[in-house]
C-alpha atoms as a PDB file:
ATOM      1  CA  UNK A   1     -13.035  -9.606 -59.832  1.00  0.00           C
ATOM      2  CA  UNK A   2     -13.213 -13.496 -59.916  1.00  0.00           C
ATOM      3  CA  UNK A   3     -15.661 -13.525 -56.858  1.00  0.00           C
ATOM      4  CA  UNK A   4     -18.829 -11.574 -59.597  1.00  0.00           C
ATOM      5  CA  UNK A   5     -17.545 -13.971 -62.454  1.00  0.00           C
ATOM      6  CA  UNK A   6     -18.145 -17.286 -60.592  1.00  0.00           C
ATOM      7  CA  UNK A   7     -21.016 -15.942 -58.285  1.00  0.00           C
ATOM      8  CA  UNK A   8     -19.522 -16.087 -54.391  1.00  0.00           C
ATOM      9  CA  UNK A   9     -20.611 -14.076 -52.002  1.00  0.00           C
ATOM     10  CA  UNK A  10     -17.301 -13.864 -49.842  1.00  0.00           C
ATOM     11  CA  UNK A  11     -13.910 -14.304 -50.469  1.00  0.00           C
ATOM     12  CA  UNK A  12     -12.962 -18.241 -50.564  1.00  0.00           C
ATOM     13  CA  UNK A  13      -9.544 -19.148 -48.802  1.00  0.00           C
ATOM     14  CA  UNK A  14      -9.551 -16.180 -46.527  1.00  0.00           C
ATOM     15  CA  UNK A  15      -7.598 -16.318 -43.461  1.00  0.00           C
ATOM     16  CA  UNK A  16     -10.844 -14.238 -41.383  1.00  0.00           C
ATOM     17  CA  UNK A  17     -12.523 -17.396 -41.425  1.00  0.00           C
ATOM     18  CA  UNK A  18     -14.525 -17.544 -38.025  1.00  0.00           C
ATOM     19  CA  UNK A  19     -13.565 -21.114 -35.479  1.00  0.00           C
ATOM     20  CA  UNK A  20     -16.878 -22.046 -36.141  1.00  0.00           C
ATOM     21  CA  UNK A  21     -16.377 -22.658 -39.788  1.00  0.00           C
ATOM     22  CA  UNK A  22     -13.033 -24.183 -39.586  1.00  0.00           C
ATOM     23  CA  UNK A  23     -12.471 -27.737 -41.568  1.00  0.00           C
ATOM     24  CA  UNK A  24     -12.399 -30.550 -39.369  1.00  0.00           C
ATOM     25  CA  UNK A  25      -9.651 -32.545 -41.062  1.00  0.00           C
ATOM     26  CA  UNK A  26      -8.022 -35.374 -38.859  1.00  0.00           C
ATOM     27  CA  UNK A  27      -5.018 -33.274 -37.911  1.00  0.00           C
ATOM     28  CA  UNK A  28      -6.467 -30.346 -36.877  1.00  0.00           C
ATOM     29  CA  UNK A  29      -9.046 -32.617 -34.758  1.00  0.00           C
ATOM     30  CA  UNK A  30      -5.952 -34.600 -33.179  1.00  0.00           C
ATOM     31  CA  UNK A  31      -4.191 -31.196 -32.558  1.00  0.00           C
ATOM     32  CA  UNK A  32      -7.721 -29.314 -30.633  1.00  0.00           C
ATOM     33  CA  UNK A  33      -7.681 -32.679 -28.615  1.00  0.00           C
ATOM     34  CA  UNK A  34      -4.420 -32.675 -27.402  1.00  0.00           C
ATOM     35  CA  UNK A  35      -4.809 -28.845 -26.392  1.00  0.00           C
ATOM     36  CA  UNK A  36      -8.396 -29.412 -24.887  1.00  0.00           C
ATOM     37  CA  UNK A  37      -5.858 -31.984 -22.404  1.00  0.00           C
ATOM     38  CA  UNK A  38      -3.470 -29.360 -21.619  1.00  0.00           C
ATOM     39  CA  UNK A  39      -6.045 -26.946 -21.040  1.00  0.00           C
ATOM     40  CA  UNK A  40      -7.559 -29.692 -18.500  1.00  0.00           C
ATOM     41  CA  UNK A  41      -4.068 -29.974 -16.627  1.00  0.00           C
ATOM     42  CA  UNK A  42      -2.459 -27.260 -17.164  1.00  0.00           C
ATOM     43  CA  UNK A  43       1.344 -26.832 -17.444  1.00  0.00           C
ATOM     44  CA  UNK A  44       3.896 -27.463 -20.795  1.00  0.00           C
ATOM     45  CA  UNK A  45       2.803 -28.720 -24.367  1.00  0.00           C
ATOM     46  CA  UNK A  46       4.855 -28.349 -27.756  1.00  0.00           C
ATOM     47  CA  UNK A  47       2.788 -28.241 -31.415  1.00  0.00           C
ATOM     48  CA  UNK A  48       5.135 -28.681 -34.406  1.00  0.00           C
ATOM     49  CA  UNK A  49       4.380 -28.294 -37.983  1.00  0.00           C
ATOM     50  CA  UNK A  50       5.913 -27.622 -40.915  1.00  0.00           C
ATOM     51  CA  UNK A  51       5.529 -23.935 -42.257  1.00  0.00           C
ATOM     52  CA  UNK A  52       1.663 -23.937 -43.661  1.00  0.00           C
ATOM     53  CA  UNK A  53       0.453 -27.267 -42.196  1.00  0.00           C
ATOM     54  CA  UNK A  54      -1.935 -25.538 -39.894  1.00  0.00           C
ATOM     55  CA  UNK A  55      -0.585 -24.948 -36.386  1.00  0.00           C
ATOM     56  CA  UNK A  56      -1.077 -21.301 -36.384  1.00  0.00           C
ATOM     57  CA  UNK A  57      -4.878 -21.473 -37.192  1.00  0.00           C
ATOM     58  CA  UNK A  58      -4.813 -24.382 -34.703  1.00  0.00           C
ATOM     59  CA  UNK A  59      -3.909 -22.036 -31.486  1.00  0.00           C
ATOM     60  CA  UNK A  60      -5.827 -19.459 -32.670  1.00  0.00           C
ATOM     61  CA  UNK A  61      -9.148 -21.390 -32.490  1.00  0.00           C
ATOM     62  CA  UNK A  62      -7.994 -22.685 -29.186  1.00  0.00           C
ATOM     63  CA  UNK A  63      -7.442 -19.190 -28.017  1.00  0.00           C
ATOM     64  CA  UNK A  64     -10.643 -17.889 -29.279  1.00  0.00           C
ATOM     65  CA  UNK A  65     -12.292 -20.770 -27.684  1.00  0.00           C
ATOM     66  CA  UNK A  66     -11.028 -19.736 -24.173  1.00  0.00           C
ATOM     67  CA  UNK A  67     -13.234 -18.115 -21.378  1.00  0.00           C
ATOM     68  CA  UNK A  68     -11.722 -14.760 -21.454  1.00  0.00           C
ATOM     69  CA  UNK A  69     -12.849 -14.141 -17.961  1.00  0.00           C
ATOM     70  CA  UNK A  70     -11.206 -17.203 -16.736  1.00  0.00           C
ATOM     71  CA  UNK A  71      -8.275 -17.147 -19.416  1.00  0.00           C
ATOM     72  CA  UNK A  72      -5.493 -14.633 -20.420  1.00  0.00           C
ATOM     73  CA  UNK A  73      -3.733 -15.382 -23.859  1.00  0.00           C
ATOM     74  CA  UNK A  74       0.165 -13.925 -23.838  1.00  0.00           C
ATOM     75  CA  UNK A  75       1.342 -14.849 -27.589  1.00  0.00           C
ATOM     76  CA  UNK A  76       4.856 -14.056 -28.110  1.00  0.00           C
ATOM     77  CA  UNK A  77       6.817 -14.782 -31.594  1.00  0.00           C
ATOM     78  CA  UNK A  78      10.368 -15.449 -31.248  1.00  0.00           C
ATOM     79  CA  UNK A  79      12.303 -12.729 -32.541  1.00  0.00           C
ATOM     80  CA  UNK A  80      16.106 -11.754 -32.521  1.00  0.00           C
ATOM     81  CA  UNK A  81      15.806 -10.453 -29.023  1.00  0.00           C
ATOM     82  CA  UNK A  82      18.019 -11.102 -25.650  1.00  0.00           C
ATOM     83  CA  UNK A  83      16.419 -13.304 -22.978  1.00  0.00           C
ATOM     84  CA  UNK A  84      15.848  -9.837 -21.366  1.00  0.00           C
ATOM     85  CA  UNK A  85      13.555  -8.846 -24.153  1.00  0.00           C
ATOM     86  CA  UNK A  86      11.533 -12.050 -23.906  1.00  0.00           C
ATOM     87  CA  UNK A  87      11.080 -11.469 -20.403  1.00  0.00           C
ATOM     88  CA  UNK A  88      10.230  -7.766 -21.346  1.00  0.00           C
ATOM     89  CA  UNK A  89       7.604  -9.165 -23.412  1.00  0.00           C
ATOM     90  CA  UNK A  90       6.158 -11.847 -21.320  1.00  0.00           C
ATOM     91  CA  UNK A  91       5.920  -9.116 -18.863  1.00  0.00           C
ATOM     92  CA  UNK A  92       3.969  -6.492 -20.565  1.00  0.00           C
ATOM     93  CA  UNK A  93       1.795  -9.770 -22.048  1.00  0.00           C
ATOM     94  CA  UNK A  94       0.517  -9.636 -17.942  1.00  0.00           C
ATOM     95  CA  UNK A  95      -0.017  -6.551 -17.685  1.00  0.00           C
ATOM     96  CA  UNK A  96       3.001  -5.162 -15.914  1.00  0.00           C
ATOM     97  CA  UNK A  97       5.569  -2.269 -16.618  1.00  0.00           C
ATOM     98  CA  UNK A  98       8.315  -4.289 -17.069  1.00  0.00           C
ATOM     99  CA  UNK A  99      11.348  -4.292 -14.430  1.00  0.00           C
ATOM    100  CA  UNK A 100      14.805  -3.510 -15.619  1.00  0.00           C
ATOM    101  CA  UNK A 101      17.110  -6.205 -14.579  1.00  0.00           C
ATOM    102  CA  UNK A 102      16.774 -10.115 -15.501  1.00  0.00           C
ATOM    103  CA  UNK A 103      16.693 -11.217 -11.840  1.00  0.00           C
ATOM    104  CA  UNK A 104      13.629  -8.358 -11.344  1.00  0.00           C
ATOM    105  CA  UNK A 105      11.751  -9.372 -14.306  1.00  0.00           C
ATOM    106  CA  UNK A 106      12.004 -13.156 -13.473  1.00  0.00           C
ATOM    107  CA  UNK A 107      10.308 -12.548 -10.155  1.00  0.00           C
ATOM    108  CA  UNK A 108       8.007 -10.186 -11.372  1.00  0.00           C
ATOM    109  CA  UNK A 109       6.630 -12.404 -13.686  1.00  0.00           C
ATOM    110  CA  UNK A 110       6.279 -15.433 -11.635  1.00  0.00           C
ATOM    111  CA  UNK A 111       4.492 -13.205  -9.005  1.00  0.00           C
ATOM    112  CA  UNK A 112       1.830 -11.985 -12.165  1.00  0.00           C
ATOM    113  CA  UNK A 113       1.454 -15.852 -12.648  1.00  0.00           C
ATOM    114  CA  UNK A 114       0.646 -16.479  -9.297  1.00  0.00           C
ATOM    115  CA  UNK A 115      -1.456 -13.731  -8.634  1.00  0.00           C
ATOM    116  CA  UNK A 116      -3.384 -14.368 -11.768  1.00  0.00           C
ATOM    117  CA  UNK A 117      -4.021 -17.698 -11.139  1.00  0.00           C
ATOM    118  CA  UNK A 118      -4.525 -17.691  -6.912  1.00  0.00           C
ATOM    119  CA  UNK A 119      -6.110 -14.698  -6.755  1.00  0.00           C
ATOM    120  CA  UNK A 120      -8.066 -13.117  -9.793  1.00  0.00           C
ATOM    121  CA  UNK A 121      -8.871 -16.961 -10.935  1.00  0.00           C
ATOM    122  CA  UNK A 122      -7.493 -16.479 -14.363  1.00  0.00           C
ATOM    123  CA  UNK A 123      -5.189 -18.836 -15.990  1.00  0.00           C
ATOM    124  CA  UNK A 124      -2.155 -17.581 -18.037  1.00  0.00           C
ATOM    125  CA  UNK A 125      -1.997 -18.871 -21.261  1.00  0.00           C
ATOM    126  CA  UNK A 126       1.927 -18.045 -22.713  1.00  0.00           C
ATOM    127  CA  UNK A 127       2.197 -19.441 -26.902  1.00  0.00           C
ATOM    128  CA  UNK A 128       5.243 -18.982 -27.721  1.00  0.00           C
ATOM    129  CA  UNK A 129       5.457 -19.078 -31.655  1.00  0.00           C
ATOM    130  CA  UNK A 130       8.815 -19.977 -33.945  1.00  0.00           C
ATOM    131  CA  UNK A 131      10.374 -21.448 -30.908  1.00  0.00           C
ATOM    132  CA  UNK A 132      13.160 -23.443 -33.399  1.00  0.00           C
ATOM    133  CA  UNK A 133      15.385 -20.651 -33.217  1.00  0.00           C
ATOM    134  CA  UNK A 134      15.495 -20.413 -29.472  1.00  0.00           C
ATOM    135  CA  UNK A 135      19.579 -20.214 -28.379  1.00  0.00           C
ATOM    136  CA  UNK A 136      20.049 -23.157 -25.848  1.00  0.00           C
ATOM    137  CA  UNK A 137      20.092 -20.278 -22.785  1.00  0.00           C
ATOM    138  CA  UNK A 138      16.455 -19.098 -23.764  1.00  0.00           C
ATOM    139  CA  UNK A 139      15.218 -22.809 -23.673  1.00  0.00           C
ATOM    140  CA  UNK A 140      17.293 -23.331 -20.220  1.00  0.00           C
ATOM    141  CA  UNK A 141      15.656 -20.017 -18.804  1.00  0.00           C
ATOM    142  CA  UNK A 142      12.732 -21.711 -20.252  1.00  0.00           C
ATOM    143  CA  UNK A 143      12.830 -24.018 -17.712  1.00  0.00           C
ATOM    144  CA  UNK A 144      13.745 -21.584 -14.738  1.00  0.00           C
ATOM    145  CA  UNK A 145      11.002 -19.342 -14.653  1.00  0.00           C
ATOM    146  CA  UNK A 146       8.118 -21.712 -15.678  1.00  0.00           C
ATOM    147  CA  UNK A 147       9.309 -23.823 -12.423  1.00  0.00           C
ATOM    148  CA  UNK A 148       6.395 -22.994  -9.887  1.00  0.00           C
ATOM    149  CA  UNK A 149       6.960 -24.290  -6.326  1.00  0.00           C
ATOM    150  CA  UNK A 150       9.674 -26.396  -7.019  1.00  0.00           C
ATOM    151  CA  UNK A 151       7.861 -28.152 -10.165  1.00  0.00           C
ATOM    152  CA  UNK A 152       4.815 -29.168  -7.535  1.00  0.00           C
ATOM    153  CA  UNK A 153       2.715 -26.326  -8.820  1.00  0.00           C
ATOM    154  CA  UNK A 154       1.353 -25.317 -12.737  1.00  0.00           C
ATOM    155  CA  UNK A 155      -0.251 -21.989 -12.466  1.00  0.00           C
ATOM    156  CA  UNK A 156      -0.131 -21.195 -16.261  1.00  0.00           C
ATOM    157  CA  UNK A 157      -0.362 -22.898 -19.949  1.00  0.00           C
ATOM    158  CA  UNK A 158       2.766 -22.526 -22.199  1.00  0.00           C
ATOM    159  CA  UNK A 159       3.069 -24.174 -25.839  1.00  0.00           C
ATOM    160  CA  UNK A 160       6.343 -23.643 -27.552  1.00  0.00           C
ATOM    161  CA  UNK A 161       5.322 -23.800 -31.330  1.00  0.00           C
ATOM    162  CA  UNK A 162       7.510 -24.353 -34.518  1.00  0.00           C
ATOM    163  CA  UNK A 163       8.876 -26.390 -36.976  1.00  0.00           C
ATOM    164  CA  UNK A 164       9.445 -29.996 -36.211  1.00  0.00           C
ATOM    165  CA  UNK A 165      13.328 -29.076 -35.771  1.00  0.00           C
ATOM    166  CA  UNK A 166      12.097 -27.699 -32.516  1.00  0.00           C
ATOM    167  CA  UNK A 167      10.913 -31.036 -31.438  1.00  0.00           C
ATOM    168  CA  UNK A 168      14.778 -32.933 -32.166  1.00  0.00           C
ATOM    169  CA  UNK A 169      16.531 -29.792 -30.546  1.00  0.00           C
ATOM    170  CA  UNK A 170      14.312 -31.110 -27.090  1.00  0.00           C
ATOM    171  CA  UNK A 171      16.114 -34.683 -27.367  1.00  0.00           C
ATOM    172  CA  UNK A 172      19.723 -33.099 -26.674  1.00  0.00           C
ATOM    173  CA  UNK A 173      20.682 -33.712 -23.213  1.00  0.00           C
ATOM    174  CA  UNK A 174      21.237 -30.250 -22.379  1.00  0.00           C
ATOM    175  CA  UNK A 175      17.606 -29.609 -23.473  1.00  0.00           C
ATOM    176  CA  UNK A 176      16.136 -32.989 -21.636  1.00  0.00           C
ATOM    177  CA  UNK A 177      15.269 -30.691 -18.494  1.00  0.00           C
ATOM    178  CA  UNK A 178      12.998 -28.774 -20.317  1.00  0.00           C
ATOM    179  CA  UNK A 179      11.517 -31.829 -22.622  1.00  0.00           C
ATOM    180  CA  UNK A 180      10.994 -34.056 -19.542  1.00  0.00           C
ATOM    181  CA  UNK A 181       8.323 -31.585 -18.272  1.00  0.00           C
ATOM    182  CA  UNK A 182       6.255 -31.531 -21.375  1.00  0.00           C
ATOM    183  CA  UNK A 183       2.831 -33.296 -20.813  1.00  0.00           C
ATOM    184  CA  UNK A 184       2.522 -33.034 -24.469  1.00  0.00           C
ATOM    185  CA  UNK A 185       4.285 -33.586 -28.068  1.00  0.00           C
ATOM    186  CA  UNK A 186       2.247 -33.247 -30.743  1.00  0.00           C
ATOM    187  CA  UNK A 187       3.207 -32.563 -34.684  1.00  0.00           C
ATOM    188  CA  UNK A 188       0.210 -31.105 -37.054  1.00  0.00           C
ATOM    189  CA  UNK A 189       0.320 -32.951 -40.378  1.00  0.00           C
ATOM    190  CA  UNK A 190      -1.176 -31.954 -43.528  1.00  0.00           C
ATOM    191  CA  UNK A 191      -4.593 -32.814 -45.451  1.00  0.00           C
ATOM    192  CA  UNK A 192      -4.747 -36.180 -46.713  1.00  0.00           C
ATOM    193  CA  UNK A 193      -5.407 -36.519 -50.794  1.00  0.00           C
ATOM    194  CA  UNK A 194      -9.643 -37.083 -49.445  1.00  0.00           C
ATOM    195  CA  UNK A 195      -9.043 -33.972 -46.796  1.00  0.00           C
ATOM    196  CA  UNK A 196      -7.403 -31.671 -49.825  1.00  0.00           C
ATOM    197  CA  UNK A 197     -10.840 -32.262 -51.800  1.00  0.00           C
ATOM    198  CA  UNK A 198     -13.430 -31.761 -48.909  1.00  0.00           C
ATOM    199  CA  UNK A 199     -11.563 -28.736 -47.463  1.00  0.00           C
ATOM    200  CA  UNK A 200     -11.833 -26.690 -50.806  1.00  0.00           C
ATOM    201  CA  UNK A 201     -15.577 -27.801 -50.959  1.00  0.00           C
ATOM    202  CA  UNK A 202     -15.799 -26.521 -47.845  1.00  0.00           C
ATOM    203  CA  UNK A 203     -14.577 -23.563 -48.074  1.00  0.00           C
ATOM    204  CA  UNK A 204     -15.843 -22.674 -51.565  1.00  0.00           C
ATOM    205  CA  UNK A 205     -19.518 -24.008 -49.797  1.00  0.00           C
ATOM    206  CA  UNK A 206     -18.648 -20.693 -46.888  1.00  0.00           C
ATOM    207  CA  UNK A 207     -18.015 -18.288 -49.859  1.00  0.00           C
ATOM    208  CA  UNK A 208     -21.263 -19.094 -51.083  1.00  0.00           C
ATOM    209  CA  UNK A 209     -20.786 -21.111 -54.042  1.00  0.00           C
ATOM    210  CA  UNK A 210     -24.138 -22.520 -56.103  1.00  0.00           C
ATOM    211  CA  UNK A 211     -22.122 -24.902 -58.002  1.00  0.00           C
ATOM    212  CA  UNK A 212     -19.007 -27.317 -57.901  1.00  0.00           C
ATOM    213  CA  UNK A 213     -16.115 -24.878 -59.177  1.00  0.00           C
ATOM    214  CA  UNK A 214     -13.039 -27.154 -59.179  1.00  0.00           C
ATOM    215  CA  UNK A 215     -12.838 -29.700 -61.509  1.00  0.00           C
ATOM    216  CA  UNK A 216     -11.923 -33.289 -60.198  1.00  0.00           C
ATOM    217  CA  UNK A 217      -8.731 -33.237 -61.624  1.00  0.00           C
ATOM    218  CA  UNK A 218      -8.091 -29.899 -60.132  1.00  0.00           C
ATOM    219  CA  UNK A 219      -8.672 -31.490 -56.813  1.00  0.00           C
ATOM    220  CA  UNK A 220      -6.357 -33.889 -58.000  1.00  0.00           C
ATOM    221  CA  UNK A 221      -3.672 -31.341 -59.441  1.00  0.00           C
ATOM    222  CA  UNK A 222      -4.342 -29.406 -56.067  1.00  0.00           C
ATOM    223  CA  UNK A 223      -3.354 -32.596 -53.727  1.00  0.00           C
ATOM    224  CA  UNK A 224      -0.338 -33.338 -55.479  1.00  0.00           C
ATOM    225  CA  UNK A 225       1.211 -29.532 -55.708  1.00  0.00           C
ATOM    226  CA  UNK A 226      -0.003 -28.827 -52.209  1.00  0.00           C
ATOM    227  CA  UNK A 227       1.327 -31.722 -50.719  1.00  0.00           C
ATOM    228  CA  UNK A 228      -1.944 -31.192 -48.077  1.00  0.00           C
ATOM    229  CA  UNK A 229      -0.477 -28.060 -46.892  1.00  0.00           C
ATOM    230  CA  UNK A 230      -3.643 -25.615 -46.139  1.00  0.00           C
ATOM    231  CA  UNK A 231      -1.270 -22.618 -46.193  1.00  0.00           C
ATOM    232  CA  UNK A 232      -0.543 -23.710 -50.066  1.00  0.00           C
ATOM    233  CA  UNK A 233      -3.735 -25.055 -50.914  1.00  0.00           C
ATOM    234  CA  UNK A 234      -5.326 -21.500 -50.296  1.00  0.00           C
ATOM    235  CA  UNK A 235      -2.715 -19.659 -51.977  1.00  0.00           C
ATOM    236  CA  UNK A 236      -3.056 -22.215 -55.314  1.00  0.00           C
ATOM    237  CA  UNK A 237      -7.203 -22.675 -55.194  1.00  0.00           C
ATOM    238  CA  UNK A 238      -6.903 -18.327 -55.333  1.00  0.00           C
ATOM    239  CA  UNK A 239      -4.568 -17.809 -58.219  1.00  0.00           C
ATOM    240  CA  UNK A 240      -6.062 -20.561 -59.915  1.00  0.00           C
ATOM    241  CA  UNK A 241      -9.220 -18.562 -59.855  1.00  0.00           C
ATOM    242  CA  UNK A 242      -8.055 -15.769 -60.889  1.00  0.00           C
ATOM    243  CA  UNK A 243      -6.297 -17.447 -63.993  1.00  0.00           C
ATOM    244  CA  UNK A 244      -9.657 -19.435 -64.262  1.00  0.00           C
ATOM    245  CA  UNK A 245     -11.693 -15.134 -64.288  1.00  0.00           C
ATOM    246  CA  UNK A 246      -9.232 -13.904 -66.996  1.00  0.00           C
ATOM    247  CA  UNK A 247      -9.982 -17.154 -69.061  1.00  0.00           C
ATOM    248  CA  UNK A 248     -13.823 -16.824 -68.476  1.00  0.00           C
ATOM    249  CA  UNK A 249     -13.485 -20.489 -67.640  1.00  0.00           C
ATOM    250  CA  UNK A 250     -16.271 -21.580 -65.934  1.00  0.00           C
ATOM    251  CA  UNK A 251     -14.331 -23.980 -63.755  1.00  0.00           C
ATOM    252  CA  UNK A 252     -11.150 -24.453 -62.429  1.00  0.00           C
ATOM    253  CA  UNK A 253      -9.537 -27.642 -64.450  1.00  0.00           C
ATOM    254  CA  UNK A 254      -5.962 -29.235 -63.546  1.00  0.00           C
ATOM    255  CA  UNK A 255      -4.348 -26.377 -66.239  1.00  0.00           C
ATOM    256  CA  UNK A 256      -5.191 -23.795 -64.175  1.00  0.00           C
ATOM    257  CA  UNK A 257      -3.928 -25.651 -61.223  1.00  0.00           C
ATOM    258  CA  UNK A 258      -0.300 -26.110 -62.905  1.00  0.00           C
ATOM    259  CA  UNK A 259      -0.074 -22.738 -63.961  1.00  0.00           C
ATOM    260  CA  UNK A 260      -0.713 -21.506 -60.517  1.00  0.00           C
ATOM    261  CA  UNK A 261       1.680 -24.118 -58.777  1.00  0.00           C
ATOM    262  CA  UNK A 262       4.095 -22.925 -61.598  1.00  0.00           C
ATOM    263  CA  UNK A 263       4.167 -19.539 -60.121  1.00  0.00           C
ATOM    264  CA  UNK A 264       5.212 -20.280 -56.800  1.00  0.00           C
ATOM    265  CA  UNK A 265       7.877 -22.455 -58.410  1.00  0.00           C
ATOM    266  CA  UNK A 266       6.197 -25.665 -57.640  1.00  0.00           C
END
């Protein structure tokens, strides 16, 4: 529809969009830094973010970015599960039929690690997504079965990933254990008002766009609704284009923007 009207080639705001192309904003440079460092040291790192700042786009152009011959990417969301079903899934993630009993399945995946890492020369890589809802067992076990060779060994990369709660749940002192052996703490934050304006040039420039489309006081509009969330910016910048197709405006002005944010109840 709105892609003919305003001549792209490609669907602006898509999630498919290739590592290559992503938007170098300040946070998501900060956040590839800190897990170019893990990758360099290996062992535990925690990205936070609030829902649509980034973080998930973040790992996935780290993990795309990994040697697949020398890397092997376990991503496991947090679900409802037992601790047994984690382990379940961490297990399978390796490559192994899954034991039966905790005790089994903690030793069999320590062994994958190890063998993995000593033997075939490929490092596990474990993100573990929408950690904030982790009981206070599943971080303690956490901190169990990651523990190589009495903490002198790290065979593996693990992120835990979620919102910033995650990050104030580590400060309780039943949790310390398991904060005191992160190498890293790092919290994505969202587009700056400059960012917000450059990233939807951007992208509009990677659907092929042969003129500016949004308005200055879109940008504007987009900033302030958006608060610099990507996740939101996408999702406004689209409606706003449809709106903008069913108008036959030929660009997006701060209207279009408010009726847009007014649909997501913004």
């Amino acid at each position: 529809m709105y892609k003919a009207f305003y001549s792209l080639a490609s669907e602006p705001f898509a999630k498919e969009v290739k590592p290559e192309h992503a938007y170098p904003s300040g946070s998501f440079q900060e956040t590839s830094a800190c897990l170019s460092y893990l990758k360099q040291t290996r062992g535990m790192g925690m990205i936070v973010g609030e829902s649509g700042a980034g973080k998930t786009y973040a790992l996935r152009v780290f993990s795309d970015s990994l040697n697949k011959a020398l890397y092997k990417v376990v991503y496991f969301p947090l679900s409802t599960g037992s601790v047994n079903d984690f382990y379940r899934g961490l297990a399978f993630g390796l490559g192994e039929e899954p034991k039966t009993r905790k005790v089994d399945l903690f030793l069999q995946i320590q062994h994958a690690v190890t063998t993995s890492f000593q033997e075939r020369k490929v490092t596990p890589v474990f993100i573990l997504d929408e950690m904030q809802m982790a009981k206070d067992v599943f971080l303690s076990d956490l901190n169990l079965l990651f523990n190589f060779y009495m903490d002198s060994s790290n065979p593996f990369l693990l992120l835990l990933c979620g919102l910033p709660f995650l990050r104030d749940r580590l400060t309780l002192n039943h949790n310390r254990p398991l904060a005191q052996r992160l190498l890293l703490s790092h919290q994505v934050e969202p587009l700056t008002k400059d960012e917000v304006k450059e990233y939807v040039v951007h992208h509009m420039n990677l659907a092929g766009a042969k003129h500016p489309i949004f308005m200055d006081a879109a940008m504007e509009a987009l900033a302030v609704s958006s608060k610099g969330y990507p996740r939101l910016v996408n999702n406004l910048a689209v409606r706003a284009l449809l709106h903008g197709f069913q108008r036959k405006a030929e660009q997006i002005d701060a209207d279009l923007i408010r009726i847009a944010a007014g649909e997501y109840g913004m």
